[in-house]
PDB file of N, CA and C in Angstrom:
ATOM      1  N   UNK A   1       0.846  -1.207   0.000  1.00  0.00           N
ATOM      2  CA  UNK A   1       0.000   0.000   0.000  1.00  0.00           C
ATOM      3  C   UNK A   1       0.877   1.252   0.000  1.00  0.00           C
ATOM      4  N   UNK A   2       0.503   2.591  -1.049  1.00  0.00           N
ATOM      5  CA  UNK A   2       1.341   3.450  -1.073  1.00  0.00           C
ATOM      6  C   UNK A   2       0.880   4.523   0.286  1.00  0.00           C
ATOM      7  N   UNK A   3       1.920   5.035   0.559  1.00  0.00           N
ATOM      8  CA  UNK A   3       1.500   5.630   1.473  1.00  0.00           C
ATOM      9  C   UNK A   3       1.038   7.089   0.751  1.00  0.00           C
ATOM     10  N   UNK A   4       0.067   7.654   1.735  1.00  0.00           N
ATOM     11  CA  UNK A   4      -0.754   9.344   1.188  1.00  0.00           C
ATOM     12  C   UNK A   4       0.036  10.224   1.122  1.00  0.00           C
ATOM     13  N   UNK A   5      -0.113  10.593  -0.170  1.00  0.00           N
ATOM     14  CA  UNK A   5       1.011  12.006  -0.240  1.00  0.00           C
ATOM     15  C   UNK A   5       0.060  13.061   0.036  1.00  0.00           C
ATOM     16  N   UNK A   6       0.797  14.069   0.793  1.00  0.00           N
ATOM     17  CA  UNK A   6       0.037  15.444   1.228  1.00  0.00           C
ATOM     18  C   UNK A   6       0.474  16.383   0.423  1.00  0.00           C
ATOM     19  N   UNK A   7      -0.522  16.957  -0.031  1.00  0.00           N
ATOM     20  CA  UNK A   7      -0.255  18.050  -1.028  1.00  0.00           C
ATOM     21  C   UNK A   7       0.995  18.948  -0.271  1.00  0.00           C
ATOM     22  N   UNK A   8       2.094  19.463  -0.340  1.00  0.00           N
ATOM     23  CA  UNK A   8       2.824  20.218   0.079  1.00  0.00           C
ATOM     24  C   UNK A   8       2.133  21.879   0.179  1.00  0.00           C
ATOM     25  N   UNK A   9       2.500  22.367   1.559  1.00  0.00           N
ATOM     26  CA  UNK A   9       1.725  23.377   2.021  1.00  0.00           C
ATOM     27  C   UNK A   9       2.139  24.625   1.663  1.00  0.00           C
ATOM     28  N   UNK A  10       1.220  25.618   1.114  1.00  0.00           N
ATOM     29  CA  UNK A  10       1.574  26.639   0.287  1.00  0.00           C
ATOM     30  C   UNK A  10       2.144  27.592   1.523  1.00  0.00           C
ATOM     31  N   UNK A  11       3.348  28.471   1.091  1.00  0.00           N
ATOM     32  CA  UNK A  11       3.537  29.346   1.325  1.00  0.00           C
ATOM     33  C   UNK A  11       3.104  30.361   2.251  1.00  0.00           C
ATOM     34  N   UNK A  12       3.548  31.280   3.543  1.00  0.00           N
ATOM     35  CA  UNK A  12       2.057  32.242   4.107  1.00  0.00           C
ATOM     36  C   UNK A  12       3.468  33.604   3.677  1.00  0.00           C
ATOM     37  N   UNK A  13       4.561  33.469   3.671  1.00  0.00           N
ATOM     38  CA  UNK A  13       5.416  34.413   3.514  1.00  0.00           C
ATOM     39  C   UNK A  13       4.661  35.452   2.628  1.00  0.00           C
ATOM     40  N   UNK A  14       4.134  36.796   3.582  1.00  0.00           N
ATOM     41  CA  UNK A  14       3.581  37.659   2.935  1.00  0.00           C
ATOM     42  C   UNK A  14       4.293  39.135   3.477  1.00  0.00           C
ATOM     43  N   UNK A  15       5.458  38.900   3.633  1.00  0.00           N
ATOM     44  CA  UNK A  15       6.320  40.084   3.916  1.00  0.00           C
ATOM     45  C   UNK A  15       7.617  40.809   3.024  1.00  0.00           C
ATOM     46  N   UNK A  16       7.480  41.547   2.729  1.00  0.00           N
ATOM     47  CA  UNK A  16       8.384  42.188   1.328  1.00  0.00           C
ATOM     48  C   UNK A  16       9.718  41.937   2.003  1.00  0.00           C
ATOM     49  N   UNK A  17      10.604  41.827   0.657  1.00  0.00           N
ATOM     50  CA  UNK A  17      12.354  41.503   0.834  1.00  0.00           C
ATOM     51  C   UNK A  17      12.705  43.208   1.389  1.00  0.00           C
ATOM     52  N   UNK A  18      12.405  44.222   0.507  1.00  0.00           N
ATOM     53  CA  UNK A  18      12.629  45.234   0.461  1.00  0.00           C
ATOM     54  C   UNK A  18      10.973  45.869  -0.648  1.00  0.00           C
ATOM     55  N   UNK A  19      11.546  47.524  -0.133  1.00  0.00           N
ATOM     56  CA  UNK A  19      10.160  48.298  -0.450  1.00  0.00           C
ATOM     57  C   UNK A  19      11.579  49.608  -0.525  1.00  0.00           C
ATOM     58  N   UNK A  20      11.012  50.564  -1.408  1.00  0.00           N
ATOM     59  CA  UNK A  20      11.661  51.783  -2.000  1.00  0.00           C
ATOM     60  C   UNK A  20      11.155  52.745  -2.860  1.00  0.00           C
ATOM     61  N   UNK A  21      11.558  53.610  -2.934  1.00  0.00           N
ATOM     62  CA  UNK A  21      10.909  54.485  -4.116  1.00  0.00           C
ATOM     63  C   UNK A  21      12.243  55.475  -4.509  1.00  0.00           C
ATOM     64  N   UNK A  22      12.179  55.500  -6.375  1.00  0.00           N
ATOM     65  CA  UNK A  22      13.527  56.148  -6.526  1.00  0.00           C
ATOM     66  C   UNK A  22      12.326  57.551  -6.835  1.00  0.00           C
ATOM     67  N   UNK A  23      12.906  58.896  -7.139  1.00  0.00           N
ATOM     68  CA  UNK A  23      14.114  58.809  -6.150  1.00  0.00           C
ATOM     69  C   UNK A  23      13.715  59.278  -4.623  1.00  0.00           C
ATOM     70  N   UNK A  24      14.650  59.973  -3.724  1.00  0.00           N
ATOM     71  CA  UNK A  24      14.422  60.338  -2.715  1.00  0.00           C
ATOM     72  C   UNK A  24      13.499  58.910  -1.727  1.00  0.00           C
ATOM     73  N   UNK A  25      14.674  58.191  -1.977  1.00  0.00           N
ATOM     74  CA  UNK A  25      14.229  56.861  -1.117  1.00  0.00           C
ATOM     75  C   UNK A  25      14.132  56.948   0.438  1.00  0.00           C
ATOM     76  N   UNK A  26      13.525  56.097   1.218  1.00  0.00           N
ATOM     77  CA  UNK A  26      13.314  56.255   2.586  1.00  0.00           C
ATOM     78  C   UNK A  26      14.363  55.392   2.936  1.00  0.00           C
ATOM     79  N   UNK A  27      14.899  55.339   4.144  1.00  0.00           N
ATOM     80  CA  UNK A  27      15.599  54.598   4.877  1.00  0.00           C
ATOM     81  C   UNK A  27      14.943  53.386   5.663  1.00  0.00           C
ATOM     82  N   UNK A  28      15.404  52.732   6.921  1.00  0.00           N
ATOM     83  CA  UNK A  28      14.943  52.030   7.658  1.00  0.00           C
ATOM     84  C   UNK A  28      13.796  50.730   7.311  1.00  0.00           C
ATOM     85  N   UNK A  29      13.598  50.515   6.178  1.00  0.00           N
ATOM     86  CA  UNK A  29      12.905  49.388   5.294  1.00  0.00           C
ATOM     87  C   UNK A  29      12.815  48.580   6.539  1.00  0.00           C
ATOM     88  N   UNK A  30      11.904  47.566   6.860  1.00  0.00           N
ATOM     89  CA  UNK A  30      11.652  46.336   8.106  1.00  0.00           C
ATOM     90  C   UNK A  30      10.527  45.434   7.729  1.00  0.00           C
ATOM     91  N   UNK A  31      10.794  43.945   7.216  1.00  0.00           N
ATOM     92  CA  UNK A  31       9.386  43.542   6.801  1.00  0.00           C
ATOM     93  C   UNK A  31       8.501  43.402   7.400  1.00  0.00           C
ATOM     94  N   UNK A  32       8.345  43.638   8.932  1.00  0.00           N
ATOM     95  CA  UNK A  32       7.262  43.899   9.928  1.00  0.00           C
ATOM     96  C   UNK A  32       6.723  45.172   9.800  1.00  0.00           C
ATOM     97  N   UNK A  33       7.437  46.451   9.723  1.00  0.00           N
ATOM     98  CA  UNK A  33       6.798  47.903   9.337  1.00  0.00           C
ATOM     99  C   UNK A  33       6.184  48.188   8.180  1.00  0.00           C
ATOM    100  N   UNK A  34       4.598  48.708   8.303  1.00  0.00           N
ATOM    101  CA  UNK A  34       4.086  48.650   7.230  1.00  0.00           C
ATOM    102  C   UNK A  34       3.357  49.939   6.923  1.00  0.00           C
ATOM    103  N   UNK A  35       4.239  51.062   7.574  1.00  0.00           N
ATOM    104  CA  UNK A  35       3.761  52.320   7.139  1.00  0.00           C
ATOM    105  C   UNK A  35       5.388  53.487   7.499  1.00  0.00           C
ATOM    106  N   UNK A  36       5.327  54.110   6.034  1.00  0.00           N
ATOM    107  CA  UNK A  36       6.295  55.288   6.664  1.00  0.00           C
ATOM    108  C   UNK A  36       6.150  56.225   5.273  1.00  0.00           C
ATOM    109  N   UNK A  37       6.873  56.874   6.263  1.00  0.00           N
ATOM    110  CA  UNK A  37       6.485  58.554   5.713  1.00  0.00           C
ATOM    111  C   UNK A  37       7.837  59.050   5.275  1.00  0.00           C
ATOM    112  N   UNK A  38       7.817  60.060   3.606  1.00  0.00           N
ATOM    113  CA  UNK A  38       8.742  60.172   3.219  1.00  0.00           C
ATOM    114  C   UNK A  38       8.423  61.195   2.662  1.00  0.00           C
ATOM    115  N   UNK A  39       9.483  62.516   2.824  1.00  0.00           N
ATOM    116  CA  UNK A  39       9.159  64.128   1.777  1.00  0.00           C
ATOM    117  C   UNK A  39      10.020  64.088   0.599  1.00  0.00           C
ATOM    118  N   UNK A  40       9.287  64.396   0.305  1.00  0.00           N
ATOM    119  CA  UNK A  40      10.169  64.954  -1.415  1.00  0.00           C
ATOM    120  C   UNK A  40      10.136  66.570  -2.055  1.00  0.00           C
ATOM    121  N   UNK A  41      11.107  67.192  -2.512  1.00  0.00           N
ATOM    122  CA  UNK A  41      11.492  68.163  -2.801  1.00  0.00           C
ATOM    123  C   UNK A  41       9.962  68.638  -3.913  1.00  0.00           C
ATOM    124  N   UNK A  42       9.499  69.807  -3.831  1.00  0.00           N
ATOM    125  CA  UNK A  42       8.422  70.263  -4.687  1.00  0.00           C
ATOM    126  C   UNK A  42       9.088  70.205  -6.619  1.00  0.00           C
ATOM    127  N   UNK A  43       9.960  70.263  -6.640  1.00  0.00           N
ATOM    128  CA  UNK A  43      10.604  69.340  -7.856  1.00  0.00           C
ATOM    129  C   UNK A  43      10.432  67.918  -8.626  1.00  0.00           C
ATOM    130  N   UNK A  44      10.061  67.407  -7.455  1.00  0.00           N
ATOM    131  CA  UNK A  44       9.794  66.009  -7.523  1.00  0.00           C
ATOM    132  C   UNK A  44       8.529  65.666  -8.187  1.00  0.00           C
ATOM    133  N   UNK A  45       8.360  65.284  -9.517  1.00  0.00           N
ATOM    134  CA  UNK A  45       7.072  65.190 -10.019  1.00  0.00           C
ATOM    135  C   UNK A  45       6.638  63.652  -9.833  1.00  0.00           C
ATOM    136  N   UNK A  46       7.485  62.987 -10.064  1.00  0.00           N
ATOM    137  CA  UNK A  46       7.037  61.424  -9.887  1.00  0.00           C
ATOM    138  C   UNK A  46       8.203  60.771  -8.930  1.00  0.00           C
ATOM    139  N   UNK A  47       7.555  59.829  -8.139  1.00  0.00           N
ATOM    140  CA  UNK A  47       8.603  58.565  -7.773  1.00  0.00           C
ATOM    141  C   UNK A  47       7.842  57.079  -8.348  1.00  0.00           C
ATOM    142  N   UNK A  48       9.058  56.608  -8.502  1.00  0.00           N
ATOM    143  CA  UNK A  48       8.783  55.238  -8.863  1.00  0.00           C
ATOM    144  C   UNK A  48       8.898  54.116  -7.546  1.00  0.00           C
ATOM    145  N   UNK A  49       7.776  53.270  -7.235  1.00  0.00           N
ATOM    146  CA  UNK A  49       7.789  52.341  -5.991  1.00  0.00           C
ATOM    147  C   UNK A  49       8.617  51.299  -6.329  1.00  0.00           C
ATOM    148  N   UNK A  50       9.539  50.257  -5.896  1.00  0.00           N
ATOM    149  CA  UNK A  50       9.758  49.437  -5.964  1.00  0.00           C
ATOM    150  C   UNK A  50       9.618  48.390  -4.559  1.00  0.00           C
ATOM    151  N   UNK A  51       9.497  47.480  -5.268  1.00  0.00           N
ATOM    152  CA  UNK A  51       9.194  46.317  -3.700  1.00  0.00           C
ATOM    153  C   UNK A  51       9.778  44.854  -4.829  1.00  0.00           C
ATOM    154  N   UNK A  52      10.139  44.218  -3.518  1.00  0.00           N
ATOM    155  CA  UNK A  52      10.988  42.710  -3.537  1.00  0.00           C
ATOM    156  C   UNK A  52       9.613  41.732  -2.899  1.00  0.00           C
ATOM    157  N   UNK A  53       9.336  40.852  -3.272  1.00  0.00           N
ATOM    158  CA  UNK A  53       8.528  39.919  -2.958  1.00  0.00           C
ATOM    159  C   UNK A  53       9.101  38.529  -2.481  1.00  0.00           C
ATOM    160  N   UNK A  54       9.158  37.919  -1.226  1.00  0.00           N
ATOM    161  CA  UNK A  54       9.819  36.686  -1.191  1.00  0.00           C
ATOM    162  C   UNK A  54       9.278  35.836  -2.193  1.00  0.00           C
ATOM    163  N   UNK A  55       9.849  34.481  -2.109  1.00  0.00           N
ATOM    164  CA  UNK A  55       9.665  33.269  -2.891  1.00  0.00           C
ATOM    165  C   UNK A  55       8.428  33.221  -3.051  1.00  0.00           C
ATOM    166  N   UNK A  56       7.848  32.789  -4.381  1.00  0.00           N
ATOM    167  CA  UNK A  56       6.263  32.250  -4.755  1.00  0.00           C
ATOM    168  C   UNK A  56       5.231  33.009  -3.777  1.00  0.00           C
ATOM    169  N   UNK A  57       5.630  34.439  -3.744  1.00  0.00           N
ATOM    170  CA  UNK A  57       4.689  35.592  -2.895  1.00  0.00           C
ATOM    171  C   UNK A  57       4.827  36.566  -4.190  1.00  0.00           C
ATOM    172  N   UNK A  58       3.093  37.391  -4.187  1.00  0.00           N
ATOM    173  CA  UNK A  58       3.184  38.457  -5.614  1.00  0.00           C
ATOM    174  C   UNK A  58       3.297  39.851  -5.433  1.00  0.00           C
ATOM    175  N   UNK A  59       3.901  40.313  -5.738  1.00  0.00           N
ATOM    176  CA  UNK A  59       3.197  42.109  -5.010  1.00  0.00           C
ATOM    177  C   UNK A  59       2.363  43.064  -6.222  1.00  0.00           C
ATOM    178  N   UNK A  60       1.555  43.844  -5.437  1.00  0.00           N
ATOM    179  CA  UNK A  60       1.222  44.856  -6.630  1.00  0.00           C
ATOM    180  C   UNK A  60       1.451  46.128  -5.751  1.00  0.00           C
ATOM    181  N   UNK A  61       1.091  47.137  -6.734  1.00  0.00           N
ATOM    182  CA  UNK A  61       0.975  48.403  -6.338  1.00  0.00           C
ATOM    183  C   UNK A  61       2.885  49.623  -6.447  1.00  0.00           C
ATOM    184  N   UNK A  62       2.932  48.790  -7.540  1.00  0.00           N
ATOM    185  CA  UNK A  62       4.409  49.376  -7.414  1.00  0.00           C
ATOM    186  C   UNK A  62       4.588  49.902  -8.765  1.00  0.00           C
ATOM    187  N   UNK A  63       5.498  50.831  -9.175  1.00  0.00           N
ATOM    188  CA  UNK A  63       5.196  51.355 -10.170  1.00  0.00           C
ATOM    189  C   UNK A  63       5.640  53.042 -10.111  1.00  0.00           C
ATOM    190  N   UNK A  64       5.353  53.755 -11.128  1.00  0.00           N
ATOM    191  CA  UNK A  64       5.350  55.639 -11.084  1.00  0.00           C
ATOM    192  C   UNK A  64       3.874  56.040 -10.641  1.00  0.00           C
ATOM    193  N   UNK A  65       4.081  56.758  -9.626  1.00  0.00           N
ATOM    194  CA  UNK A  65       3.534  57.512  -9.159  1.00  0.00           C
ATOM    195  C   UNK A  65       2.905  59.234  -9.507  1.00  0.00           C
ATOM    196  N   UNK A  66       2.848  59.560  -9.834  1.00  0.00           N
ATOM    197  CA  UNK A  66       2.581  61.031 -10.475  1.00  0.00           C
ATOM    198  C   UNK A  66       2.292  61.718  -8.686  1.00  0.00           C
ATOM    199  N   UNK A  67       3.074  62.790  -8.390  1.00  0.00           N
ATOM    200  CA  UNK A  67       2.506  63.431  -6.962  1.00  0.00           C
ATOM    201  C   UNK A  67       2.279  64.750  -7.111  1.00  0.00           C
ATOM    202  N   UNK A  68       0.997  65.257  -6.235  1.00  0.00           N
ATOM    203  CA  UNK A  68       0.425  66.404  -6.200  1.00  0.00           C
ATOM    204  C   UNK A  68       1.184  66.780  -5.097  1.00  0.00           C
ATOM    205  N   UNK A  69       1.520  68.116  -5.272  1.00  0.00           N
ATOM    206  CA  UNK A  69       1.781  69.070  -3.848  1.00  0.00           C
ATOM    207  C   UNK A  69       1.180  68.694  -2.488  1.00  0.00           C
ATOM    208  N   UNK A  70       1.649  68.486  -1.623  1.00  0.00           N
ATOM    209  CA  UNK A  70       1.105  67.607  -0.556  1.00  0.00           C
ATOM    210  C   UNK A  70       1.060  66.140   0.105  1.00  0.00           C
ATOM    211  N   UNK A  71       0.104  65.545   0.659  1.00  0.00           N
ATOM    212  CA  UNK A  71       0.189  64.327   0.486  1.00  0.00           C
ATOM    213  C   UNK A  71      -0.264  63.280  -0.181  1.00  0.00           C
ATOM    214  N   UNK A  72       0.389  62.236  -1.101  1.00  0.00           N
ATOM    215  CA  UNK A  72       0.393  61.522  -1.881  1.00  0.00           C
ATOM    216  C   UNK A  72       0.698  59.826  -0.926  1.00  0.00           C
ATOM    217  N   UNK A  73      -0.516  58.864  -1.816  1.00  0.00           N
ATOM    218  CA  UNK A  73       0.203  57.290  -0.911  1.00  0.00           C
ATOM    219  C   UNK A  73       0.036  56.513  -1.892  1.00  0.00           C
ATOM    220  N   UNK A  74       0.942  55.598  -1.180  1.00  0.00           N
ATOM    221  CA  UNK A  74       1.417  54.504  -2.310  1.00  0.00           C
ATOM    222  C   UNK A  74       0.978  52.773  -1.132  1.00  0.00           C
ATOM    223  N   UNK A  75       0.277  52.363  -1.744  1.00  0.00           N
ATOM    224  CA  UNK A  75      -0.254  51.391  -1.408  1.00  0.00           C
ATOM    225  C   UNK A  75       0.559  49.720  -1.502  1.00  0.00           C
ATOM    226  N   UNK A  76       1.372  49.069  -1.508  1.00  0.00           N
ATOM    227  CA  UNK A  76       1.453  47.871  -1.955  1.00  0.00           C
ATOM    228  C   UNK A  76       1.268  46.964  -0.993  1.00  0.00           C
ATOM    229  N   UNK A  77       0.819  45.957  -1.784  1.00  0.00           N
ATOM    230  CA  UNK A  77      -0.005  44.265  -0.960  1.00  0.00           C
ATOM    231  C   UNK A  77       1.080  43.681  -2.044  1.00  0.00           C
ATOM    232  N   UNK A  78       1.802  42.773  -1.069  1.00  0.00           N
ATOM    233  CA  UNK A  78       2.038  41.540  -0.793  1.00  0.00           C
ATOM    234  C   UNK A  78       1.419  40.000  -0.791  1.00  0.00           C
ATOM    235  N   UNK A  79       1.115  39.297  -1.683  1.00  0.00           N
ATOM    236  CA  UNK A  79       0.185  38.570  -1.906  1.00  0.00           C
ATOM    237  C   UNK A  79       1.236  37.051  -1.236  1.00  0.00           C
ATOM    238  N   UNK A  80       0.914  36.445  -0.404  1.00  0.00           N
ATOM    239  CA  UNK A  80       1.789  34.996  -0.251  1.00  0.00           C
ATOM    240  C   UNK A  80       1.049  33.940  -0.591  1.00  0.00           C
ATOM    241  N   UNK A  81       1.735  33.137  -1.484  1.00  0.00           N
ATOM    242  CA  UNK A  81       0.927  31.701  -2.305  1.00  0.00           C
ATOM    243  C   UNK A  81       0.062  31.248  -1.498  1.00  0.00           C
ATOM    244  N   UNK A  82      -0.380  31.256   0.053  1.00  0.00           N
ATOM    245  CA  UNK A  82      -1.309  30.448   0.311  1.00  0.00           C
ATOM    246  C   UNK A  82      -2.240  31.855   0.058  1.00  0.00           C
ATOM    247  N   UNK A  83      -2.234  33.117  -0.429  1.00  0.00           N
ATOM    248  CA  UNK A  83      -3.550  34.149  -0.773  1.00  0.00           C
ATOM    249  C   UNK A  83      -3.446  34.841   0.739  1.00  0.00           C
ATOM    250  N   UNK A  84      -3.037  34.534   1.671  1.00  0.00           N
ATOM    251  CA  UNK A  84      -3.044  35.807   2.876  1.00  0.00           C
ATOM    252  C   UNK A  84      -2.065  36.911   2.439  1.00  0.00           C
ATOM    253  N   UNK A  85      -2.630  38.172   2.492  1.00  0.00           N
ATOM    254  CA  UNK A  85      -2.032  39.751   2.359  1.00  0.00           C
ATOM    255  C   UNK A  85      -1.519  40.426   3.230  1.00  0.00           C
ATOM    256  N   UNK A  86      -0.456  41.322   2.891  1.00  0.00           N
ATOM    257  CA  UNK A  86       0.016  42.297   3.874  1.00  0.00           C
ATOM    258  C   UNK A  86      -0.291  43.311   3.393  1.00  0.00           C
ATOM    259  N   UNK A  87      -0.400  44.777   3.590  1.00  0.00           N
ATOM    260  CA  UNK A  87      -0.258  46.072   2.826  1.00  0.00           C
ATOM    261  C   UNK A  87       0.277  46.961   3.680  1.00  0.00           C
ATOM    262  N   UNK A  88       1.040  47.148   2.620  1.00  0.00           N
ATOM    263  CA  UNK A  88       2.522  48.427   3.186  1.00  0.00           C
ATOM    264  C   UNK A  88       2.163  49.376   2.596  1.00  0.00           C
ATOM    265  N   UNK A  89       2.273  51.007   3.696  1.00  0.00           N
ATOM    266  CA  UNK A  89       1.642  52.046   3.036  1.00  0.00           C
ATOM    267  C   UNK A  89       2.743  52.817   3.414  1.00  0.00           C
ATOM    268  N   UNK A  90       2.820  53.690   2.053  1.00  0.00           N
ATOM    269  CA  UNK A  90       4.065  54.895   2.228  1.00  0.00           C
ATOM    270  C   UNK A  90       3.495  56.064   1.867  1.00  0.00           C
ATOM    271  N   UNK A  91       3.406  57.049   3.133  1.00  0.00           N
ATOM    272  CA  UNK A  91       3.057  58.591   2.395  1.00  0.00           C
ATOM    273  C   UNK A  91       4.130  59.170   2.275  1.00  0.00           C
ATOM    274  N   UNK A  92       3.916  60.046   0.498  1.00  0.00           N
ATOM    275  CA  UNK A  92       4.970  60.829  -0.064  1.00  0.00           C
ATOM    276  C   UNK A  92       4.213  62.533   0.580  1.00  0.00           C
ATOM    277  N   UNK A  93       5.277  63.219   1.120  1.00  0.00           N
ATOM    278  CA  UNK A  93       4.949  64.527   1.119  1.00  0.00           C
ATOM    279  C   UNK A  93       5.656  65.407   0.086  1.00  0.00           C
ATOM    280  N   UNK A  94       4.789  65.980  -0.382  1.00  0.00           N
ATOM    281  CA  UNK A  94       5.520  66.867  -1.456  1.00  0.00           C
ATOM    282  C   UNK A  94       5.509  67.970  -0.932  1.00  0.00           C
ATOM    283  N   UNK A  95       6.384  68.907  -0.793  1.00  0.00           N
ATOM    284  CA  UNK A  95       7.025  69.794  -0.480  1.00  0.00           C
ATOM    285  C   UNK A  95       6.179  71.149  -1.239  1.00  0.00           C
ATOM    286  N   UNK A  96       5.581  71.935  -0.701  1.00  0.00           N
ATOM    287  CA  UNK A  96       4.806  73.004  -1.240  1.00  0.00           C
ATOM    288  C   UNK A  96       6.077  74.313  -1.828  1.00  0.00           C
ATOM    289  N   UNK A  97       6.760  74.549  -0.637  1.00  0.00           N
ATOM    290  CA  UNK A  97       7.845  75.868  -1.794  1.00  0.00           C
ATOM    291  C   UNK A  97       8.650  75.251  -2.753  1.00  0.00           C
ATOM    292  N   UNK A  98       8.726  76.246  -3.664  1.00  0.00           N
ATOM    293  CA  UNK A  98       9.401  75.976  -4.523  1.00  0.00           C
ATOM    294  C   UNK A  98      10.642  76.504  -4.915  1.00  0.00           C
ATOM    295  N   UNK A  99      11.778  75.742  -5.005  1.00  0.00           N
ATOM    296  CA  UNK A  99      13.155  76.556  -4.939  1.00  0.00           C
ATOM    297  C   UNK A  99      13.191  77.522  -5.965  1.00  0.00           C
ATOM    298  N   UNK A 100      13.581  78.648  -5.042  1.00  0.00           N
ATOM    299  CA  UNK A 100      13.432  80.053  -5.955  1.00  0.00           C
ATOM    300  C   UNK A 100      15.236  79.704  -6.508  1.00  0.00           C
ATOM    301  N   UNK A 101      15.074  80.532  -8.048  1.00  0.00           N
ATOM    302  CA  UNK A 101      16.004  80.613  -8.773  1.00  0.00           C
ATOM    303  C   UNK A 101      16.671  81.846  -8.382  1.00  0.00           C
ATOM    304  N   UNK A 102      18.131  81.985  -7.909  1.00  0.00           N
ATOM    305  CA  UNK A 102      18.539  82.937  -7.344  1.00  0.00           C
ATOM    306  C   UNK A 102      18.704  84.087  -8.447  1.00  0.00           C
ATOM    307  N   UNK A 103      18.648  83.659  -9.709  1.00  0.00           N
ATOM    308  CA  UNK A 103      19.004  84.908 -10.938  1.00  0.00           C
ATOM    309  C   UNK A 103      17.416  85.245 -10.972  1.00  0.00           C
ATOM    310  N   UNK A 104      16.755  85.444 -10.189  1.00  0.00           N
ATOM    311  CA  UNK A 104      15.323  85.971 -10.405  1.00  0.00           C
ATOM    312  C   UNK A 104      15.399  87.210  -9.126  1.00  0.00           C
ATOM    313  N   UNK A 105      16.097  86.381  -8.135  1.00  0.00           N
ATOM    314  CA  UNK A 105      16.056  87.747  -7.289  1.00  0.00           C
ATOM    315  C   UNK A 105      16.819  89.180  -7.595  1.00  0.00           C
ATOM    316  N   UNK A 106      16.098  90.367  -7.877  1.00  0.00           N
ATOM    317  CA  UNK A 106      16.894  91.484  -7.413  1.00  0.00           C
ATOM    318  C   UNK A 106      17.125  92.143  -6.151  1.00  0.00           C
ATOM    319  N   UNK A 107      18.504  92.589  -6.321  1.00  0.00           N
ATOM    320  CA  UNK A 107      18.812  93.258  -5.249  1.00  0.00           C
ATOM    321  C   UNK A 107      17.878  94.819  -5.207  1.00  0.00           C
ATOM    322  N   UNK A 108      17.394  95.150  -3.980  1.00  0.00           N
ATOM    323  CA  UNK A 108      16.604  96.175  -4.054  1.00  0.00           C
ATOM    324  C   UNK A 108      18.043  97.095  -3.607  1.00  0.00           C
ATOM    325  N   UNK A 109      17.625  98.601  -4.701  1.00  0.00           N
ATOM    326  CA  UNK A 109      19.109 100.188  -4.588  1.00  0.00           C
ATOM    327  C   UNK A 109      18.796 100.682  -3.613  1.00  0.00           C
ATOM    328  N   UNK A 110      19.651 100.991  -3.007  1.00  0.00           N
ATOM    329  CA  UNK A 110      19.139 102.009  -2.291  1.00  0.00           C
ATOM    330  C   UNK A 110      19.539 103.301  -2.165  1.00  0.00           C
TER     331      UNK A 110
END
């Protein structure tokens, strides 16, 4: 008699390798932390998300971003083969002044 094979058990690894955004990347990445906050220069029209997915785990939500003055979020889930989710949230602050061009200023005569 053969003995029962058990389907081998899917995956729950639903925690990112790494998470980033070029440019003006955040520091301190942790696959337990699933929220942080990051400013960007009012220059900054887009960042691009990147995220690492462990083994036979999917991610979405990564990609260019387009950011409005203010606050902007970037959403990504972590999908792990057995289908349980994580979601990691990053707010971008965009920076409202805008670097003045110093050949615009005049000196006021006096």
């Amino acid at each position: 008699q053969q003995p029962e094979q058990k389907p081998a058990e899917k995956s729950s690894n639903n925690k990112l390798k790494n998470l980033a955004i070029r440019p003006n990347d955040f520091s301190g990445f942790q696959a337990n932390t699933t929220k942080y906050n990051v400013s960007v220069p009012n220059d900054v029209t887009e960042v691009e998300v990147y995220a690492e997915a462990p083994e036979k785990a999917t991610v979405s939500g990564t990609g260019k971003i387009k950011l409005e003055v203010g606050s902007n979020q970037a959403k990504v889930v972590c999908t792990a083969e057995d289908g349980t989710t994580k979601t990691y949230n990053v707010k971008i602050e965009k920076e409202i002044t805008e670097n003045i061009d110093p050949d615009y200023i005049k000196e006021e005569s006096s």
